[in-house]
Protein backbone atom coordinates (compact mmCIF):
# COMPACT_ATOMS: atom_id res chain seq x y z
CA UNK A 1 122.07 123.26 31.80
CA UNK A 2 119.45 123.79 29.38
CA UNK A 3 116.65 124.81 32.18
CA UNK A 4 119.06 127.38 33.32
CA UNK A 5 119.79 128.59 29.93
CA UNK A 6 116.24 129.01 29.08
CA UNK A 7 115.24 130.70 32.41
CA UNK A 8 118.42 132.79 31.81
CA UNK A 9 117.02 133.94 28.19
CA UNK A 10 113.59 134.07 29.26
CA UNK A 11 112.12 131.59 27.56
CA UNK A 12 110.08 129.64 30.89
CA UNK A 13 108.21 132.86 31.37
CA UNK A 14 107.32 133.47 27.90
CA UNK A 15 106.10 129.86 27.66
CA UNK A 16 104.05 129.72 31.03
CA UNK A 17 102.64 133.59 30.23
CA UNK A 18 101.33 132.64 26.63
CA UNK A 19 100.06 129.10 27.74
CA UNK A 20 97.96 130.89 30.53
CA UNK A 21 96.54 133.00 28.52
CA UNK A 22 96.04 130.64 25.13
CA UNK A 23 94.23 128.42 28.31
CA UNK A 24 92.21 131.03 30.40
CA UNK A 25 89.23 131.33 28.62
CA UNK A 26 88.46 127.56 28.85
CA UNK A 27 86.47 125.92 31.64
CA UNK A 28 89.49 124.52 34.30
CA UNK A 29 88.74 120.86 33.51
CA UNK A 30 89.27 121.45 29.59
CA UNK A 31 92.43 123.73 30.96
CA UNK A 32 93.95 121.39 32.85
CA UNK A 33 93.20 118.18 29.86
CA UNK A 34 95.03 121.01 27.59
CA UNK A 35 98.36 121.72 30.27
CA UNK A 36 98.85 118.03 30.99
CA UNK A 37 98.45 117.22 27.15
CA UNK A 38 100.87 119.67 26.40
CA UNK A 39 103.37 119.05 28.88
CA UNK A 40 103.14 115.34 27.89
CA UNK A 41 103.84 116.55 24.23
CA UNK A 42 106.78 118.22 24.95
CA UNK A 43 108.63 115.96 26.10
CA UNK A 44 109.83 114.93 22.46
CA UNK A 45 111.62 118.43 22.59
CA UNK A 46 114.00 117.48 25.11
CA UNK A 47 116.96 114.66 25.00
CA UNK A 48 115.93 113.46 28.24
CA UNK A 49 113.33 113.19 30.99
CA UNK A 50 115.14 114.90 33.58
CA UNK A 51 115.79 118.11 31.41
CA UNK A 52 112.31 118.35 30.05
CA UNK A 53 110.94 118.53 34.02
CA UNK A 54 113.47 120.62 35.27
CA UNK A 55 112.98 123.44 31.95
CA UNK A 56 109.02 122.76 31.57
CA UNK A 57 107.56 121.68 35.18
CA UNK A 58 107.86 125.12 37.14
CA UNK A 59 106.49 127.01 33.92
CA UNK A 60 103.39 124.95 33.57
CA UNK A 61 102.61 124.51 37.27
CA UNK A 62 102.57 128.70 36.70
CA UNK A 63 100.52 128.67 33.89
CA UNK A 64 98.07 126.35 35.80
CA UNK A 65 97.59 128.28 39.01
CA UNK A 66 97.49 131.28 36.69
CA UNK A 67 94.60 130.28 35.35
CA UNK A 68 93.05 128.13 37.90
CA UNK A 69 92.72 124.60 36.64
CA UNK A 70 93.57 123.11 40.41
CA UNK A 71 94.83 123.59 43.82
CA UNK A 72 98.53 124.08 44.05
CA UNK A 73 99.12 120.75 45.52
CA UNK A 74 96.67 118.57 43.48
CA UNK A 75 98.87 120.17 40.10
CA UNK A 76 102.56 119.36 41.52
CA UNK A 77 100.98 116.13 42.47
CA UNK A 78 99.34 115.49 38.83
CA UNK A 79 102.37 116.85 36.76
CA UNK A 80 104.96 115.33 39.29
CA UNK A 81 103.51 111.20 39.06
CA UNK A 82 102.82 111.71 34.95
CA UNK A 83 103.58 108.68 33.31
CA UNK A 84 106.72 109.79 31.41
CA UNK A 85 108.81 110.40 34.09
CA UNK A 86 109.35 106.55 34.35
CA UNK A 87 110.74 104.85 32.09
């Protein structure tokens, strides 16, 4: 409900635009340190686990091919296994 409801108001593309470009004038290892950090962070935004991936995970996978930290693939695979997604 609330992923839809921020897609809906355009809030997921305002985040993953402005994080690309706050991001794309680093080097892609201090870019991707940054994304993961503050997709970790984030988390304490959201009443649960499952609506902070399904509201933040497409946005910053975006942001990160946007500015070229990784290969599609390693990201999902990086972003998907992080550490707060299990309890």
């Amino acid at each position: 409900m609330m992923a839809n409801a921020l897609n809906k108001y355009g809030a997921i593309t305002w985040i993953s635009t402005h994080i690309s470009s706050s991001v794309g004038g680093f080097s892609w290892p201090v870019a991707f340190t940054i994304l993961v950090l503050v997709y970790f962070y984030t988390r304490y935004f959201f009443a649960s686990a499952m609506a902070h991936i399904s509201a933040m995970y497409l946005a910053f996978v975006a942001a990160a091919i946007a500015v070229g930290t990784l290969t599609n693939h390693c990201l999902q695979l990086v972003l998907g296994l992080h550490p707060q997604h299990y309890p």
